[in-house]
Protein backbone atom coordinates (compact mmCIF):
# COMPACT_ATOMS: atom_id res chain seq x y z
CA UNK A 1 -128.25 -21.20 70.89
CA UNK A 2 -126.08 -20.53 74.06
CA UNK A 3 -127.33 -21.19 77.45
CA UNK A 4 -126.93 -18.74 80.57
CA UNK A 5 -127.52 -19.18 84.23
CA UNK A 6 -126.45 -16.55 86.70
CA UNK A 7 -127.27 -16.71 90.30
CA UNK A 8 -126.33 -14.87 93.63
CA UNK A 9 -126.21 -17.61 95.15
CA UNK A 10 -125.68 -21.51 94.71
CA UNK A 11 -127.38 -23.18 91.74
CA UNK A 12 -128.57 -26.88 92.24
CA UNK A 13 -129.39 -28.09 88.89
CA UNK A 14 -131.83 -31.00 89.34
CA UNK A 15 -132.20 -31.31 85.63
CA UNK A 16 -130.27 -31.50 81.99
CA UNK A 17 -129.12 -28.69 80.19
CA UNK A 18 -128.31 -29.29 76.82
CA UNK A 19 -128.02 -27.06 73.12
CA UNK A 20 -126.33 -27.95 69.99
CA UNK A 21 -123.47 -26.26 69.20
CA UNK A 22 -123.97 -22.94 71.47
CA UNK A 23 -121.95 -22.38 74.66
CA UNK A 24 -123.72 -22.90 78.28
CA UNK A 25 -122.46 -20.94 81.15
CA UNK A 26 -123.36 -21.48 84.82
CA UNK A 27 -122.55 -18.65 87.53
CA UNK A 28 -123.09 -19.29 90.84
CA UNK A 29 -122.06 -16.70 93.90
CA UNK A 30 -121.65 -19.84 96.32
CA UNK A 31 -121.85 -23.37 95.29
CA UNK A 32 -122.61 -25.54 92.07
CA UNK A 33 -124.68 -28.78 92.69
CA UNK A 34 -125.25 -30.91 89.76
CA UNK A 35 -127.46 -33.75 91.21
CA UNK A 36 -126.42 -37.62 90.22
CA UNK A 37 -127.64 -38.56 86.90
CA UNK A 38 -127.55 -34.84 85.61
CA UNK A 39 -126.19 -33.42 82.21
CA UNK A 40 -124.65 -30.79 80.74
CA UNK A 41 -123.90 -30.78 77.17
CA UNK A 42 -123.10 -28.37 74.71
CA UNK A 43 -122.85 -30.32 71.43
CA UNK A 44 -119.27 -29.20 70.86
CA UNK A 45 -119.55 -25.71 72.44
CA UNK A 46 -117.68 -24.78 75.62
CA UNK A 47 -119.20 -25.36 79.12
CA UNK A 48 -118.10 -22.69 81.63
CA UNK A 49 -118.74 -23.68 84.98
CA UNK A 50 -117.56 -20.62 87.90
CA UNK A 51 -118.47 -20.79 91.58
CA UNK A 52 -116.85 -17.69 92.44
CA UNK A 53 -117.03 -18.14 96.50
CA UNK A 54 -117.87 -22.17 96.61
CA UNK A 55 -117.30 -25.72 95.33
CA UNK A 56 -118.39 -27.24 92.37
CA UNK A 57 -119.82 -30.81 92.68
CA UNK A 58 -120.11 -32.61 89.01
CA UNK A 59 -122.95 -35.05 87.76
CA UNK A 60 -121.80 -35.70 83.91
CA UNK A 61 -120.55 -32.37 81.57
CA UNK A 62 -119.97 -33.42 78.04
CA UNK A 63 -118.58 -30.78 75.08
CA UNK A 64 -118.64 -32.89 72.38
């Protein structure tokens, strides 16, 4: 099952996100913050990460 967050503006992900096999997608309109010891995984799905007027700041993303 694919995963889908859109905001307007940043999105400060504080927690995992995770699904096996489906694709996740963030969307942020300023900044992605993945706090340390965060997860994204798709379970060999693609991970789509867009910050379309910020930065992106990694904790772990894994597509395997």
């Amino acid at each position: 099952m694919p995963v889908t967050i859109i905001a307007g503006n940043d999105v400060d992900q504080n927690a995992n996100i995770s699904t096996t096999g489906g694709d996740v997608l963030v969307t942020a309109g300023q900044d992605i913050d993945m706090q340390s010891g965060t997860t994204t995984s798709s379970g060999g799905g693609n991970i789509r990460l867009e910050a379309t007027a910020g930065q992106i700041l990694l904790g772990e993303v894994a597509a395997f």
